[in-house]
Protein backbone atom coordinates (compact mmCIF):
# COMPACT_ATOMS: atom_id res chain seq x y z
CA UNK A 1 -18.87 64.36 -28.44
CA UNK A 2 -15.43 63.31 -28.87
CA UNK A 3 -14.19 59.73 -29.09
CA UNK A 4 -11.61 58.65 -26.32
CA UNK A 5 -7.97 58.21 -27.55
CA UNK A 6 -7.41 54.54 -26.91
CA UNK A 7 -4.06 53.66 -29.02
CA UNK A 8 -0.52 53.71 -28.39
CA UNK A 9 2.08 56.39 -30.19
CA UNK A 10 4.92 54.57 -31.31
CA UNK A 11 7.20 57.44 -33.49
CA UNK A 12 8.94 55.58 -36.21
CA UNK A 13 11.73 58.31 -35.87
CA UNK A 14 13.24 57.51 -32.35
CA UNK A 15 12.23 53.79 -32.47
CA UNK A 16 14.99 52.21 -30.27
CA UNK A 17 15.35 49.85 -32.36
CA UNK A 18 17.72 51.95 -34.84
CA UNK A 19 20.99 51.50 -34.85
CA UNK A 20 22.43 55.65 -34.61
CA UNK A 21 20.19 55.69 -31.11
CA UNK A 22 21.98 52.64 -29.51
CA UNK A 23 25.15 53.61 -30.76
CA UNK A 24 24.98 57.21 -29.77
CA UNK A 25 23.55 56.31 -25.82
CA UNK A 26 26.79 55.18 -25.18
CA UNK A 27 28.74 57.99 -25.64
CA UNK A 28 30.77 59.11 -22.57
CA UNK A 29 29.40 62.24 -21.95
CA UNK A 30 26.05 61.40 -21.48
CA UNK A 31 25.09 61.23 -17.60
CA UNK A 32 21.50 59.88 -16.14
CA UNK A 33 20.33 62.76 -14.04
CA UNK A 34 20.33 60.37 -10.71
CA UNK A 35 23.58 60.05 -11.37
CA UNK A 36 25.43 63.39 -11.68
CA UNK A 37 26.31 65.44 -8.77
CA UNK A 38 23.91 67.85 -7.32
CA UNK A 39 25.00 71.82 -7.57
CA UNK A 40 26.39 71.02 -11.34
CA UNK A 41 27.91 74.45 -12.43
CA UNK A 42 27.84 75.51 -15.89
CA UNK A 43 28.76 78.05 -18.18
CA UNK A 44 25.39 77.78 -19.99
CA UNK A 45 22.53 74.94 -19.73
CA UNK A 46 20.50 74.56 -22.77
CA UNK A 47 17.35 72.83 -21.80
CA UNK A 48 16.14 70.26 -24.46
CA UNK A 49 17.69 67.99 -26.96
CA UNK A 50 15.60 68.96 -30.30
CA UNK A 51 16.77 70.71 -33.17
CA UNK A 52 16.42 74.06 -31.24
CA UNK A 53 18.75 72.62 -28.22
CA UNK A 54 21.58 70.61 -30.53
CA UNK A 55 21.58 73.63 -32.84
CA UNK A 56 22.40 76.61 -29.92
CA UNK A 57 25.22 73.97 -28.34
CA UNK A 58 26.80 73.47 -32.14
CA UNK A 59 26.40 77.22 -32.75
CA UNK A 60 28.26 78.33 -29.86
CA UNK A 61 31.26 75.64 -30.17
CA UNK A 62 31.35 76.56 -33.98
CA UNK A 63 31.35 79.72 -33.32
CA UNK A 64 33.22 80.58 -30.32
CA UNK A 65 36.43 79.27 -28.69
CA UNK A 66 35.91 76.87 -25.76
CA UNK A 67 37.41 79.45 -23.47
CA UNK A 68 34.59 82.11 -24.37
CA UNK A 69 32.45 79.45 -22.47
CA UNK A 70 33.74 76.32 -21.78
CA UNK A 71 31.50 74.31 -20.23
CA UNK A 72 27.72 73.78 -21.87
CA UNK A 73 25.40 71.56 -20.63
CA UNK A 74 22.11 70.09 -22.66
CA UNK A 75 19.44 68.78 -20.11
CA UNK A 76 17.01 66.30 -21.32
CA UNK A 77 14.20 65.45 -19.96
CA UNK A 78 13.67 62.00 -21.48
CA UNK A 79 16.26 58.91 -21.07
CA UNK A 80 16.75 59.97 -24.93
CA UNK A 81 17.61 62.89 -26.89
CA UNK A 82 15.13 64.29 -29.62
CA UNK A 83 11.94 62.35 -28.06
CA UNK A 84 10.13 65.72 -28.14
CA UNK A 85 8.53 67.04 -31.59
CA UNK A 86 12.00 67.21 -33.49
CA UNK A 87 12.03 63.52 -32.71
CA UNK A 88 8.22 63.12 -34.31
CA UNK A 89 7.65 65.44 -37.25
CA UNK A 90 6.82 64.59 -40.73
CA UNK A 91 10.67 65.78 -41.40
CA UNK A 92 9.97 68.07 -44.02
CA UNK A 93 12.13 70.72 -45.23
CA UNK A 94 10.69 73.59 -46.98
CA UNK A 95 10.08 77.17 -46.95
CA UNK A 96 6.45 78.11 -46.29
CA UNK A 97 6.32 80.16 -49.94
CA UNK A 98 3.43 79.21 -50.34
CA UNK A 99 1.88 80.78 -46.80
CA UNK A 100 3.56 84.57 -47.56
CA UNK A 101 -0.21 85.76 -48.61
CA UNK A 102 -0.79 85.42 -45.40
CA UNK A 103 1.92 86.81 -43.90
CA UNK A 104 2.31 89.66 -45.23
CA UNK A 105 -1.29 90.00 -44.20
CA UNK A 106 -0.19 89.98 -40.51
CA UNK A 107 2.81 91.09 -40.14
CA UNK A 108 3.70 93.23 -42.82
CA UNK A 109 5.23 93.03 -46.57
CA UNK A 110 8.54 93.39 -45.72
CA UNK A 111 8.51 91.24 -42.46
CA UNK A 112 6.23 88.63 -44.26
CA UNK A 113 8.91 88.13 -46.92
CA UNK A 114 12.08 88.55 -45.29
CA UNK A 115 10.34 85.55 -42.76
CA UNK A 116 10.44 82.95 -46.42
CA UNK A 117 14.01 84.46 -46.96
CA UNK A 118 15.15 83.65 -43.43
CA UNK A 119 13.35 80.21 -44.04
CA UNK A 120 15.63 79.54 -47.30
CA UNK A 121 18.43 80.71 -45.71
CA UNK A 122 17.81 78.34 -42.77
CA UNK A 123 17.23 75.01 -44.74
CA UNK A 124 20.65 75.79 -47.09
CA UNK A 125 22.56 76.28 -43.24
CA UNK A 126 21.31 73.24 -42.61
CA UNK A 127 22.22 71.05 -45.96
CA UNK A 128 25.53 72.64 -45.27
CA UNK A 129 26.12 71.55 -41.61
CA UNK A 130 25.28 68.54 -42.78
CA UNK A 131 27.98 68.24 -45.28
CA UNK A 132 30.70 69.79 -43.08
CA UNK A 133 30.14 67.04 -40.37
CA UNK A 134 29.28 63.81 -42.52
CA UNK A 135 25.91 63.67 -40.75
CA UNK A 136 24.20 60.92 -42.28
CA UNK A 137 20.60 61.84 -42.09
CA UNK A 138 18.62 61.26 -45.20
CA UNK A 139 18.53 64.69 -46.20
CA UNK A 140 17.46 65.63 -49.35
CA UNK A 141 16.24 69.47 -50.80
CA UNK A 142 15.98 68.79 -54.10
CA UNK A 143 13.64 66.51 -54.55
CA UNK A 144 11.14 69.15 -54.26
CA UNK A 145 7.40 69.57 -52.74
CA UNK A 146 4.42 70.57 -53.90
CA UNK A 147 1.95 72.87 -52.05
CA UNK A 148 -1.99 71.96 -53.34
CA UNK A 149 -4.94 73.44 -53.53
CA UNK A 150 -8.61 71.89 -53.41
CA UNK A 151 -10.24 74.76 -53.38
CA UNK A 152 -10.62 78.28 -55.24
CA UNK A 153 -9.54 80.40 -52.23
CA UNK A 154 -6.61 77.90 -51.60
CA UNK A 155 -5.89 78.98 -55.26
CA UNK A 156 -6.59 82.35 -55.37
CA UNK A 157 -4.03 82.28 -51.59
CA UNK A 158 -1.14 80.71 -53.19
CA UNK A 159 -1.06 82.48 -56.61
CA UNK A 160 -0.95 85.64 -54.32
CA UNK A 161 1.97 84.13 -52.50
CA UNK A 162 3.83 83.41 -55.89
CA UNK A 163 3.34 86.99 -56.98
CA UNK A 164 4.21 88.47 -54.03
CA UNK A 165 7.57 86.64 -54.04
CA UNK A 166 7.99 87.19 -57.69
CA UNK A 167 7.74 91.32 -56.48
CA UNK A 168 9.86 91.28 -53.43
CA UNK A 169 12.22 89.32 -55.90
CA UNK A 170 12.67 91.99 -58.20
CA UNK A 171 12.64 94.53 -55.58
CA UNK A 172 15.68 92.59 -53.92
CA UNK A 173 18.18 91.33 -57.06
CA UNK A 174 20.89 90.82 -54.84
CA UNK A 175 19.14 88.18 -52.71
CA UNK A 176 20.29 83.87 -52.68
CA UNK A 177 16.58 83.41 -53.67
CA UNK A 178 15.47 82.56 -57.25
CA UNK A 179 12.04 82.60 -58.76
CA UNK A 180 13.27 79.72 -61.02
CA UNK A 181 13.14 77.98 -57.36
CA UNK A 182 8.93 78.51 -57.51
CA UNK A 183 6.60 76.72 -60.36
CA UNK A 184 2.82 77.18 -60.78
CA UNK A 185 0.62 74.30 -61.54
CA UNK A 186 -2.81 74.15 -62.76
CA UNK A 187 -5.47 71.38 -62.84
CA UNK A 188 -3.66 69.70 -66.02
CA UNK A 189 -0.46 69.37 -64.48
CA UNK A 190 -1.92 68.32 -61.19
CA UNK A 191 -3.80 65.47 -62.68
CA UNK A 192 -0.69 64.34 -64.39
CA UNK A 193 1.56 64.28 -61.15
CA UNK A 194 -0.72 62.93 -58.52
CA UNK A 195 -2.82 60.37 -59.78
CA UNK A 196 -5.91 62.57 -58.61
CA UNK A 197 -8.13 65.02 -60.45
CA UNK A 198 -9.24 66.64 -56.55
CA UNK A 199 -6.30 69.11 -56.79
CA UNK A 200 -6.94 72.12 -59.34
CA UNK A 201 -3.50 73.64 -58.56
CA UNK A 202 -0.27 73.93 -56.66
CA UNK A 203 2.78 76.06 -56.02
CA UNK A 204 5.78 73.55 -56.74
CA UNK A 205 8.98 74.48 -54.89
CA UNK A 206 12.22 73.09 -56.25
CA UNK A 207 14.93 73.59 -53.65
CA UNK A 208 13.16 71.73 -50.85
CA UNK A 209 12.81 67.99 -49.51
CA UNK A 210 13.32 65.64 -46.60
CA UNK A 211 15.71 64.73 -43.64
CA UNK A 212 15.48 62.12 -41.06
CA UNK A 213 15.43 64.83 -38.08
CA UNK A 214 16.40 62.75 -34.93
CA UNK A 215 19.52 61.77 -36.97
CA UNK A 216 20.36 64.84 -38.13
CA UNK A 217 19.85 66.21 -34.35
CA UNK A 218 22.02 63.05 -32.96
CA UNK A 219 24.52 63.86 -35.55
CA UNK A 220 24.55 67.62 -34.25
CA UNK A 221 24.95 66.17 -30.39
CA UNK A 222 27.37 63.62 -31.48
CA UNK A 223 29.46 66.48 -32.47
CA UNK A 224 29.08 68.59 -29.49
CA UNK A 225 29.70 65.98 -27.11
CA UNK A 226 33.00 65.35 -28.90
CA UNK A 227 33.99 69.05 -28.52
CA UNK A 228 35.70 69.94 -24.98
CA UNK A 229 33.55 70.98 -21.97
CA UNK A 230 29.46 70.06 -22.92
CA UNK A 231 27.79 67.29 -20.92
CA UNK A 232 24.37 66.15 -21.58
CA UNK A 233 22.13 64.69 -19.11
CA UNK A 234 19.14 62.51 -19.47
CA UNK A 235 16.10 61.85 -17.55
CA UNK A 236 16.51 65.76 -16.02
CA UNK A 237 12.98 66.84 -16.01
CA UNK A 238 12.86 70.93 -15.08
CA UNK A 239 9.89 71.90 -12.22
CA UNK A 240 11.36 75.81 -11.79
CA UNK A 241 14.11 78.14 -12.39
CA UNK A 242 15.10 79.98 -9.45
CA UNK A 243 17.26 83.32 -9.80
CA UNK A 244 17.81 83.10 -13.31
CA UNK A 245 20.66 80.53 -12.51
CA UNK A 246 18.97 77.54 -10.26
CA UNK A 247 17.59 75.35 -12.43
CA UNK A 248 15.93 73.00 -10.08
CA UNK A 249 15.02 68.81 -11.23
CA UNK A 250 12.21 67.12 -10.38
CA UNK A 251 14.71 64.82 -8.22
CA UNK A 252 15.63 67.72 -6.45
CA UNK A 253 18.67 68.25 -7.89
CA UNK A 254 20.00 71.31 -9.04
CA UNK A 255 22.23 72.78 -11.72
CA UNK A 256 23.55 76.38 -11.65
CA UNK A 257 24.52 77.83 -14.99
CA UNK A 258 26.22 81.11 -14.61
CA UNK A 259 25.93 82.65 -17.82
CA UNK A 260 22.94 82.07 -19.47
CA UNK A 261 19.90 79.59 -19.72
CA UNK A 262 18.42 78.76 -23.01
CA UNK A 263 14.70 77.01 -22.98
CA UNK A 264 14.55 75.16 -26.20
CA UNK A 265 11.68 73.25 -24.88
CA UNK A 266 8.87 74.24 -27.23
CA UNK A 267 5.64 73.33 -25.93
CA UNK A 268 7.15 71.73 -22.68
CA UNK A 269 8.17 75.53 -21.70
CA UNK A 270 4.59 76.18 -20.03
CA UNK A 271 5.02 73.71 -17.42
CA UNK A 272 7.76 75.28 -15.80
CA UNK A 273 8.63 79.09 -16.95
CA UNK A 274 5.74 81.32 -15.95
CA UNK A 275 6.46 84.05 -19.02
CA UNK A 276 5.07 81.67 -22.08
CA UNK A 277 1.91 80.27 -19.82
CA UNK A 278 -0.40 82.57 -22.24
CA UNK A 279 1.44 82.48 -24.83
CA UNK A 280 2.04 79.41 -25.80
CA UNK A 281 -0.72 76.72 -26.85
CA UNK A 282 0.27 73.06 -26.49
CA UNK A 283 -1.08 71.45 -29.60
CA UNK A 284 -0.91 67.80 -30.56
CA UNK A 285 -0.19 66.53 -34.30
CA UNK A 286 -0.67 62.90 -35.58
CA UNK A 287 1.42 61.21 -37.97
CA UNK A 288 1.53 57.68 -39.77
CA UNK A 289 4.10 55.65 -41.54
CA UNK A 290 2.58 53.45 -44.28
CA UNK A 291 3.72 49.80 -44.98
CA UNK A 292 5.92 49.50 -48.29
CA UNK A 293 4.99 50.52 -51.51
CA UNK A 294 6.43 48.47 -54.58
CA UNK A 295 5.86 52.02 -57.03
CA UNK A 296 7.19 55.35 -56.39
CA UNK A 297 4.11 57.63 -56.35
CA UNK A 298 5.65 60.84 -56.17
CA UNK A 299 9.01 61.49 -56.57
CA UNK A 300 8.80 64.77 -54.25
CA UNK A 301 6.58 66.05 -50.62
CA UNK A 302 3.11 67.31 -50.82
CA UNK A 303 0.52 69.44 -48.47
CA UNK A 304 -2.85 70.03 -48.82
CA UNK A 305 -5.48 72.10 -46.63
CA UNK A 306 -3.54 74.93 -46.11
CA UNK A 307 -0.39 72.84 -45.02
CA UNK A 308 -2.28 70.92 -42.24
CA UNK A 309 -1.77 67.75 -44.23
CA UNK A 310 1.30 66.66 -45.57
CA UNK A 311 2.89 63.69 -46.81
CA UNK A 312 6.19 62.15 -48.59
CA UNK A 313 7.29 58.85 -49.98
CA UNK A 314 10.70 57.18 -48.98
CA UNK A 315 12.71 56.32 -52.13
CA UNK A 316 14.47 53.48 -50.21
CA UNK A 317 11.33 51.46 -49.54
CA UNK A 318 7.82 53.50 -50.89
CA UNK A 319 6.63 53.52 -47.46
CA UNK A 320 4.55 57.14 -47.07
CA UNK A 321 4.63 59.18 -44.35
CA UNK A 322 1.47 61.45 -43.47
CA UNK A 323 0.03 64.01 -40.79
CA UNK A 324 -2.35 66.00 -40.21
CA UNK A 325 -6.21 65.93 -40.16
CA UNK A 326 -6.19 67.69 -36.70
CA UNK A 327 -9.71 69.18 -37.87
CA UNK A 328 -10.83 65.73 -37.21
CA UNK A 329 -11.27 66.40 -33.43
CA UNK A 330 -11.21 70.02 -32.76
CA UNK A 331 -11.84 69.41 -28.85
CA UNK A 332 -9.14 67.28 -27.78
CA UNK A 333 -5.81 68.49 -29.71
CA UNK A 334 -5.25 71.87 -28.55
CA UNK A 335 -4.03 72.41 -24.54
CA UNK A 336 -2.77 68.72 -24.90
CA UNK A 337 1.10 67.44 -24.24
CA UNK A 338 -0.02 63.74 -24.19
CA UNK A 339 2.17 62.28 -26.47
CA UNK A 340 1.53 58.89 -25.30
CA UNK A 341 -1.24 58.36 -27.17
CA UNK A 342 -2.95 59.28 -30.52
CA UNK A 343 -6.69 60.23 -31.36
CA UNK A 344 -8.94 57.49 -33.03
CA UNK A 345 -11.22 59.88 -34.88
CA UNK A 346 -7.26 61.38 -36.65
CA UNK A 347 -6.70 57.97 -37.18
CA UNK A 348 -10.09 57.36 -39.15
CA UNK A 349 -9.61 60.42 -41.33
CA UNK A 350 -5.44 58.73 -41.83
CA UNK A 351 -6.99 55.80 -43.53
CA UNK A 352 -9.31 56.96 -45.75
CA UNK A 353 -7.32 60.08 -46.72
CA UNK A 354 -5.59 58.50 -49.87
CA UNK A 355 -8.92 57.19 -51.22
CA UNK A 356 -10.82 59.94 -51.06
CA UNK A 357 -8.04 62.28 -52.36
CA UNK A 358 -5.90 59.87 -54.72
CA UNK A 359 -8.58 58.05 -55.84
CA UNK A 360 -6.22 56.64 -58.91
CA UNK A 361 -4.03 54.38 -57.08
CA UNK A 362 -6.77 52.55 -56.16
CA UNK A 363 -7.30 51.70 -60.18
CA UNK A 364 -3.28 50.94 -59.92
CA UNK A 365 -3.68 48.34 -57.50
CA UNK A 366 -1.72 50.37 -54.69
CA UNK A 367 -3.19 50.86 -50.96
CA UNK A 368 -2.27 53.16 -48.03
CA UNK A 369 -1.98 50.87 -44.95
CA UNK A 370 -1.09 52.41 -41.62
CA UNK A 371 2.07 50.64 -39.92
CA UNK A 372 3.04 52.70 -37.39
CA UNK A 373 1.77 56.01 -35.55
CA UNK A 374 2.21 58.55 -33.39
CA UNK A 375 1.38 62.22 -32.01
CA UNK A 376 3.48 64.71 -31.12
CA UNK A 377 3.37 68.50 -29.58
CA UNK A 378 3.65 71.60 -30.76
CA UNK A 379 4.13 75.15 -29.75
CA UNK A 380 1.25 77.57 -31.06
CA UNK A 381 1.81 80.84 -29.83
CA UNK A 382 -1.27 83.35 -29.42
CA UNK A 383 0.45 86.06 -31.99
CA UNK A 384 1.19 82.80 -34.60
CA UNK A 385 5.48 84.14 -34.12
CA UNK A 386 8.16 82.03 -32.57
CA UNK A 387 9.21 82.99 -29.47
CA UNK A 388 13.43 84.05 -29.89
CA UNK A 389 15.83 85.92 -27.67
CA UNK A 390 16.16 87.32 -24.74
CA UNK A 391 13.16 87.18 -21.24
CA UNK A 392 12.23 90.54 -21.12
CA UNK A 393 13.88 92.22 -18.15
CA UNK A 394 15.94 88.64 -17.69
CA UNK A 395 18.94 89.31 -20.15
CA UNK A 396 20.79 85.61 -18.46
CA UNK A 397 17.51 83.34 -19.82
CA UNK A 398 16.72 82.90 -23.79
CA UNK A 399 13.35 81.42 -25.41
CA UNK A 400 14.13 79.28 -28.51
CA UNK A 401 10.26 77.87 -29.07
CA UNK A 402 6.80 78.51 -30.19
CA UNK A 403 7.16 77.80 -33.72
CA UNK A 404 3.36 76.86 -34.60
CA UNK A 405 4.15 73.66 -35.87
CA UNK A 406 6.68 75.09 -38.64
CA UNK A 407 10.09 74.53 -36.24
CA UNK A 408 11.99 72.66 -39.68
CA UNK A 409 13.08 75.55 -41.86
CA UNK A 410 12.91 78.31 -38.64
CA UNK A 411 14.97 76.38 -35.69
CA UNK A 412 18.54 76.09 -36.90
CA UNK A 413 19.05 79.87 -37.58
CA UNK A 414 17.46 80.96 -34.38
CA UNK A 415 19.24 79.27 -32.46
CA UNK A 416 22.27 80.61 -34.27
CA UNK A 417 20.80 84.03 -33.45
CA UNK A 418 20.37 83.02 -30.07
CA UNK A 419 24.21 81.68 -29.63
CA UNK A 420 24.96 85.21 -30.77
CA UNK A 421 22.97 86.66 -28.47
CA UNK A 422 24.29 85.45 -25.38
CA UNK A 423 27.75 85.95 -26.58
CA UNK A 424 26.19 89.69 -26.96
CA UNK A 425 27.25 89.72 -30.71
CA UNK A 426 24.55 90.97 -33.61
CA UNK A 427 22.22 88.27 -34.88
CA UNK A 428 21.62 90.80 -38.03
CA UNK A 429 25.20 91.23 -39.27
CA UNK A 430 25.59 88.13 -41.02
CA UNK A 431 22.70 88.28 -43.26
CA UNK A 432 23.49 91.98 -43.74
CA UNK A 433 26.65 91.43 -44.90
CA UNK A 434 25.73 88.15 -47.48
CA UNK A 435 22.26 89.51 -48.59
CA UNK A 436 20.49 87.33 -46.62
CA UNK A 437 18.34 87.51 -43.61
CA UNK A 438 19.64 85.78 -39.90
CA UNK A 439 17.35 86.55 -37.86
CA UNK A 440 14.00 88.88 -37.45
CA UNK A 441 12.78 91.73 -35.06
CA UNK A 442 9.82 90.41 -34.77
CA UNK A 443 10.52 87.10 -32.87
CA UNK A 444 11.92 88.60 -29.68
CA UNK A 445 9.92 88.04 -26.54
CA UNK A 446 10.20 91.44 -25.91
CA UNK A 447 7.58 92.65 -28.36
CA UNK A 448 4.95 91.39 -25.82
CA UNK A 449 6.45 93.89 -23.23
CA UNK A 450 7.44 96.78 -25.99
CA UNK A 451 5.03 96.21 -28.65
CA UNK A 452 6.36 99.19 -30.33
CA UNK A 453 9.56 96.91 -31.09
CA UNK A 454 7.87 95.75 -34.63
CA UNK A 455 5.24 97.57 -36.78
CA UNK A 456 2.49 95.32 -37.74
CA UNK A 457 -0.42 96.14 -39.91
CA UNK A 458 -3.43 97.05 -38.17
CA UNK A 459 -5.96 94.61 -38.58
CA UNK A 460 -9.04 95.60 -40.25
């Protein structure tokens, strides 16, 4: 039997106490829901203020002139931007090489390996936004992380994935990745870089790191907001969507967007938009920010358990940040978009985590005490594929969720692709034309309607 949640969540991320949230709640163009006009008109209303939301409302003033559409409005339901799961993710930034074993197990070689190129692609768009707009976010991809295994099938999973790269790699020379990006290690080396001797090997991946995600997504807002034409508006909570143009508030307000509607709500999505009800899984993740650390453990991010645990240090003050341990309480996280509160039982397995797994920095005098915590939710969907593109038969509304927990190094280029989209351009072309991949087939919502859209492997 499960044991009650009884604690506060209290993200670290979106504390109000940080400066870049105070400062950017005052920009001008920010209106609480109670106080704009009812019958709003707009081009196109993006609904939510993560990654997904900022990054369609950059794409489509970066790439379009304001006359194409030229006014955009981003509807949040909290009183602050990014409060969703952008706002309380471990803030990792790294291509899943070391899941494409198992993707090309479901979904094909080809689609399972163009998926880690798109990734790559995705977290270099990002480091380069960054630098265009002096967004000062913490990021960092080259400090590395480090994908572990405790286990021989772990092992035996993420060798597979290294080979299969190293293949598609010399099947594609003309592709932006590198296998000089990828480094095996074995028990030895794991021993020697973790202060443990539980790990007997890892896939090391070079061009990959950190960002602060709420300020990179403020940054993203800040520069929308400055751009002619987009609103945003806070404390706009969405009950229904009426004629693929009435998008109708809980305060019975209502905003009309003429063009096109984009839910980049994530896990929020099921409460109002009848299409991802059974499709999309609510699923609650728990996270932890240690109190300072004096020594820098490791200079780079880990995972362990398949990537359901994951951690990083912060070079500025050694504090550790951690998730995962879901398996703690298999009951209680999955169907759940409480985000209040956190699970005691998660919190248990939090503590002892570091002693049971880095047993040496207990025989370095370092500990692992929890400071702050929080949950979060995320968007499983039943075929484990983001949701991207177009409603089928409803060309005016675009899905931009369901990214099973792995929204970091997918988000920013879909909702590129989906800025293309409803500007009916080719989401494809780009990566075409730079050997690269932009977007994928198989995320469009369509392929529950048309499964002959995508060829999957049939499962044994």
């Amino acid at each position: 039997m499960s044991q009650k949640i009884i604690r506060n969540s209290n993200p670290f991320w979106i504390d109000e106490k940080h400066d870049f949230i105070r400062s950017f709640l005052k920009h001008p163009r920010i209106i609480h829901a109670e106080l704009s006009t009812n019958n709003d008109e707009y081009d196109i209303v993006i609904i939510g203020t993560g990654l997904s939301g900022a990054a369609c409302a950059y794409w489509l003033r970066k790439l379009y002139p304001v006359e194409r559409f030229p006014r955009i409005l981003l509807l949040e339901k909290h009183a602050r931007p990014c409060s969703g799961a952008s706002g309380r993710n471990g803030g990792f930034l790294w291509p899943s090489y070391d899941y494409l074993a198992g993707y090309v197990e479901d979904f094909g070689y080809e689609n399972g390996c163009q998926w880690i190129e798109f990734q790559h692609e995705n977290i270099r768009s990002i480091a380069q936004a960054v630098k265009e707009n002096n967004i000062d976010c913490d990021i960092n991809i080259t400090r590395g992380n480090v994908a572990l295994a405790r286990t021989q099938e772990e092992l035996e999973n993420i060798v597979k994935s290294y080979e299969l790269m190293k293949e598609y790699l010399e099947k594609h020379s003309k592709t932006k990745m590198s296998l000089d990006n990828l480094e095996l290690w074995d028990h030895e080396k794991c021993q020697q870089m973790l202060h443990s001797d539980k790990f007997i090997g890892g896939l090391f991946m070079h061009e990959s790191g950190t960002v602060w995600v709420a300020k990179l997504v403020y940054g993203l807002l800040k520069y929308c907001l400055d751009q002619p034409g987009v609103d945003l508006i806070t404390n706009g909570k969405v009950i229904r969507i009426e004629n693929s143009k009435n998008i109708i508030l809980e305060n019975g307000g209502v905003i009309i967007a003429h063009h096109a509607i984009v839910h980049a709500t994530n896990a929020y999505s099921v409460e109002y938009l009848d299409f991802v009800r059974n499709k999309i899984i609510p699923t609650r993740g728990q996270c932890f920010r240690s109190k300072p650390i004096d020594t820098m453990l490791w200079p780079f991010g880990l995972s362990a358990c398949d990537g359901r645990e994951y951690y990083h240090q912060s070079p500025i003050d050694g504090r550790i940040t951690f998730g995962g341990c879901r398996w703690r309480s298999p009951d209680t996280e999955h169907n759940n978009q409480n985000d209040s509160e956190i699970n005691n039982l998660i919190r248990e397995e939090h503590e002892k985590f570091f002693s049971l797994w880095h047993p040496g920095l207990a025989t370095k005098n370092h500990t692992v005490e929890i400071d702050q915590e929080w949950s979060g939710i995320m968007a499983f969907t039943i075929d484990h594929l983001p949701l991207i593109g177009p409603l089928p038969d409803d060309k005016k509304q675009f899905l931009l969720c369901g990214y099973n927990g792995n929204g970091m190094p997918n988000g920013f280029l879909c909702a590129k692709a989906v800025a293309r989209m409803i500007a009916n351009d080719d989401p494809y072309k780009e990566g075409e034309e730079n050997n690269t991949i932009t977007f994928l087939k198989m995320f469009l919502p369509e392929r529950f309607t048309n499964p002959n859209i995508i060829q999957l492997p049939q499962k044994k």
